[in-house]
C-alpha atoms as a PDB file:
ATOM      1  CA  UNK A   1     -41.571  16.961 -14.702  1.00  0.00           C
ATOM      2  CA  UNK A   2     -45.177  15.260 -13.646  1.00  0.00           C
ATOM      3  CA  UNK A   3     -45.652  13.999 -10.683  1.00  0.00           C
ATOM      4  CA  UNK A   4     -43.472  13.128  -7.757  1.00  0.00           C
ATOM      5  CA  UNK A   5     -42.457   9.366  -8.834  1.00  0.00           C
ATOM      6  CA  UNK A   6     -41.422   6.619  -6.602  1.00  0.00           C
ATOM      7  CA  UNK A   7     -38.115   8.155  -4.900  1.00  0.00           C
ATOM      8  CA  UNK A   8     -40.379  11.184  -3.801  1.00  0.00           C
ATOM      9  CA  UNK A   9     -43.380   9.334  -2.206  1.00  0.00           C
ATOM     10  CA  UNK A  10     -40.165   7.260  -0.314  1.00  0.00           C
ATOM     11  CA  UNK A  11     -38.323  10.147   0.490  1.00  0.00           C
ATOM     12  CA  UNK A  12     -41.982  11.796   1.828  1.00  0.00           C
ATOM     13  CA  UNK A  13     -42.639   8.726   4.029  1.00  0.00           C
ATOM     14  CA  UNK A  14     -39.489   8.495   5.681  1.00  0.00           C
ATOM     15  CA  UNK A  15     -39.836  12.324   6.298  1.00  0.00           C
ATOM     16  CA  UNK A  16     -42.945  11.775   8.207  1.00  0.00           C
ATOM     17  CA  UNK A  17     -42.016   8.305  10.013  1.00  0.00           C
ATOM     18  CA  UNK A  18     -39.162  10.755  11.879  1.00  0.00           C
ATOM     19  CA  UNK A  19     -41.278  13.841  12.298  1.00  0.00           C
ATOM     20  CA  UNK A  20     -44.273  11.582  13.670  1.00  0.00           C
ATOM     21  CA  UNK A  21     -42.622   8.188  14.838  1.00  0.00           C
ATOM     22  CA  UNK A  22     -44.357   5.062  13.718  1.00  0.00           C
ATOM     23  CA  UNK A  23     -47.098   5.098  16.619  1.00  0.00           C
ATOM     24  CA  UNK A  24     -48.837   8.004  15.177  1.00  0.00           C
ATOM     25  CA  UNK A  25     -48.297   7.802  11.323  1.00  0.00           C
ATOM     26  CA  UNK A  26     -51.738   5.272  11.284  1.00  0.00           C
ATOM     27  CA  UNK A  27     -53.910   7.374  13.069  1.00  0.00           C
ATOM     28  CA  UNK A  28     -52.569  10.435  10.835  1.00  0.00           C
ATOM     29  CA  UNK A  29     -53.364   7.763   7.851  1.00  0.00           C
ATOM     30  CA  UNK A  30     -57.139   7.203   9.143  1.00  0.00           C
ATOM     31  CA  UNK A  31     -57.732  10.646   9.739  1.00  0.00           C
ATOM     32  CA  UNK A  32     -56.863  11.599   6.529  1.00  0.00           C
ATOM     33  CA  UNK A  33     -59.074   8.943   5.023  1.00  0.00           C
ATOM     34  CA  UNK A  34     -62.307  10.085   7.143  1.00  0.00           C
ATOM     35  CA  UNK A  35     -60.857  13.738   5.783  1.00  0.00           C
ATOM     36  CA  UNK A  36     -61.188  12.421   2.130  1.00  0.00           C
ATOM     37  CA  UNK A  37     -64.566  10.635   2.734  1.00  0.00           C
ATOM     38  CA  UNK A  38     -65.749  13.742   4.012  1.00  0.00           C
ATOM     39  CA  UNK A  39     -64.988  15.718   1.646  1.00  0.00           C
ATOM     40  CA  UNK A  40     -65.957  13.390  -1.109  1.00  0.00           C
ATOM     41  CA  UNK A  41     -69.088  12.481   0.170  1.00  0.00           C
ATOM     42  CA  UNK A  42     -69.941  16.119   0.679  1.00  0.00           C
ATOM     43  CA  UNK A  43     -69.339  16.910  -3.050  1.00  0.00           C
ATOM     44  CA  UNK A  44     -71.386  14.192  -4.171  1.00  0.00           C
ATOM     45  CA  UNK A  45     -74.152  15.667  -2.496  1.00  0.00           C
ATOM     46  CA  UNK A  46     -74.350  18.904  -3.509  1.00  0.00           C
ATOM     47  CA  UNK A  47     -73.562  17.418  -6.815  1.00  0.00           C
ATOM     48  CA  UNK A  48     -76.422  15.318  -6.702  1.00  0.00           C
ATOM     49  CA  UNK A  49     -78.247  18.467  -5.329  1.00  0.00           C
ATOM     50  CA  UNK A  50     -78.093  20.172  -8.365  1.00  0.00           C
ATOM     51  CA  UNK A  51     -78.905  17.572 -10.714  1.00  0.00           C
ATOM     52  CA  UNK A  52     -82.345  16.952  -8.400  1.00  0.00           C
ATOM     53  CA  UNK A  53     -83.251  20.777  -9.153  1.00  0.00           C
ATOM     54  CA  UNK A  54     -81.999  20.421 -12.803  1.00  0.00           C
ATOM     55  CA  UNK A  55     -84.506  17.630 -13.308  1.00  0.00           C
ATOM     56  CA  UNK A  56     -87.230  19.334 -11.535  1.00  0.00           C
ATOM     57  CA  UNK A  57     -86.877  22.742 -13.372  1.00  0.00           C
ATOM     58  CA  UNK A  58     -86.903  20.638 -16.647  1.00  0.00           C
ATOM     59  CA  UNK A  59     -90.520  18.964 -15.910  1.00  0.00           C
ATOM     60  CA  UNK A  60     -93.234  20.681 -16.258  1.00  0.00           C
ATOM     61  CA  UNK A  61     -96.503  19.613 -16.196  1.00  0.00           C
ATOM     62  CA  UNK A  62     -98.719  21.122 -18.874  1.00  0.00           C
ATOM     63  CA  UNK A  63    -100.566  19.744 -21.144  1.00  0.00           C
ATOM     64  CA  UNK A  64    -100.013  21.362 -25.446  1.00  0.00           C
ATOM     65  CA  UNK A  65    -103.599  22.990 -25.355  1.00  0.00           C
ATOM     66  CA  UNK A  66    -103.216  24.098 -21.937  1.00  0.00           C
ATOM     67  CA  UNK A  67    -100.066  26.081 -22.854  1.00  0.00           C
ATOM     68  CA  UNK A  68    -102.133  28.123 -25.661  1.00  0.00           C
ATOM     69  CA  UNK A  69    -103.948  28.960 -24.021  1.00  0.00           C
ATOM     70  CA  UNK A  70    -103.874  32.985 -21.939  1.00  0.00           C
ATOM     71  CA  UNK A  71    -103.930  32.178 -18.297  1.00  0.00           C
ATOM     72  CA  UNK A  72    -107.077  34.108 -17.596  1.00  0.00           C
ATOM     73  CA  UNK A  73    -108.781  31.478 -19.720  1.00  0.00           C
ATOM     74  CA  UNK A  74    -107.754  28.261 -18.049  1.00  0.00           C
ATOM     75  CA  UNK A  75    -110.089  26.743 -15.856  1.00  0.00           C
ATOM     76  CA  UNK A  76    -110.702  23.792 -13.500  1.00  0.00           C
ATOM     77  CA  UNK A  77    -113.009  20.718 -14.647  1.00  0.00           C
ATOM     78  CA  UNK A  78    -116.740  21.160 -13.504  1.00  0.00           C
END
């Protein structure tokens, strides 16, 4: 069995519209969906976090002769 189907998500509604009465049940709706934005928005950020230092890790600036060089022998243009 996968997934709840129809007759559950019914059979959950009605549960809550006589636990919570049907004042309440849209505020308990919105504050799930700030909840879920939250949490979603969240994610994508440190999501997004990592691919930034990914990126950054990846680039390196130095130039082919540069790298062949020993780093005692590297010096700044006169």
């Amino acid at each position: 069995m996968s997934g709840i189907g129809a007759s559950g998500i019914i059979l959950l509604v009605l549960i809550a519209l006589l636990l919570f009465g049907p004042n309440k049940l849209p505020e308990l709706g919105r504050a799930f969906g700030r909840t879920l934005r939250e949490f979603k928005k969240g994610a994508n950020d440190l999501m997004d976090d990592s691919k930034d230092k990914d990126r950054t890790a990846a680039r390196v600036d130095v130039s082919p002769e540069e790298s062949e060089l020993p780093k005692t022998e590297r010096r700044l243009p006169e």
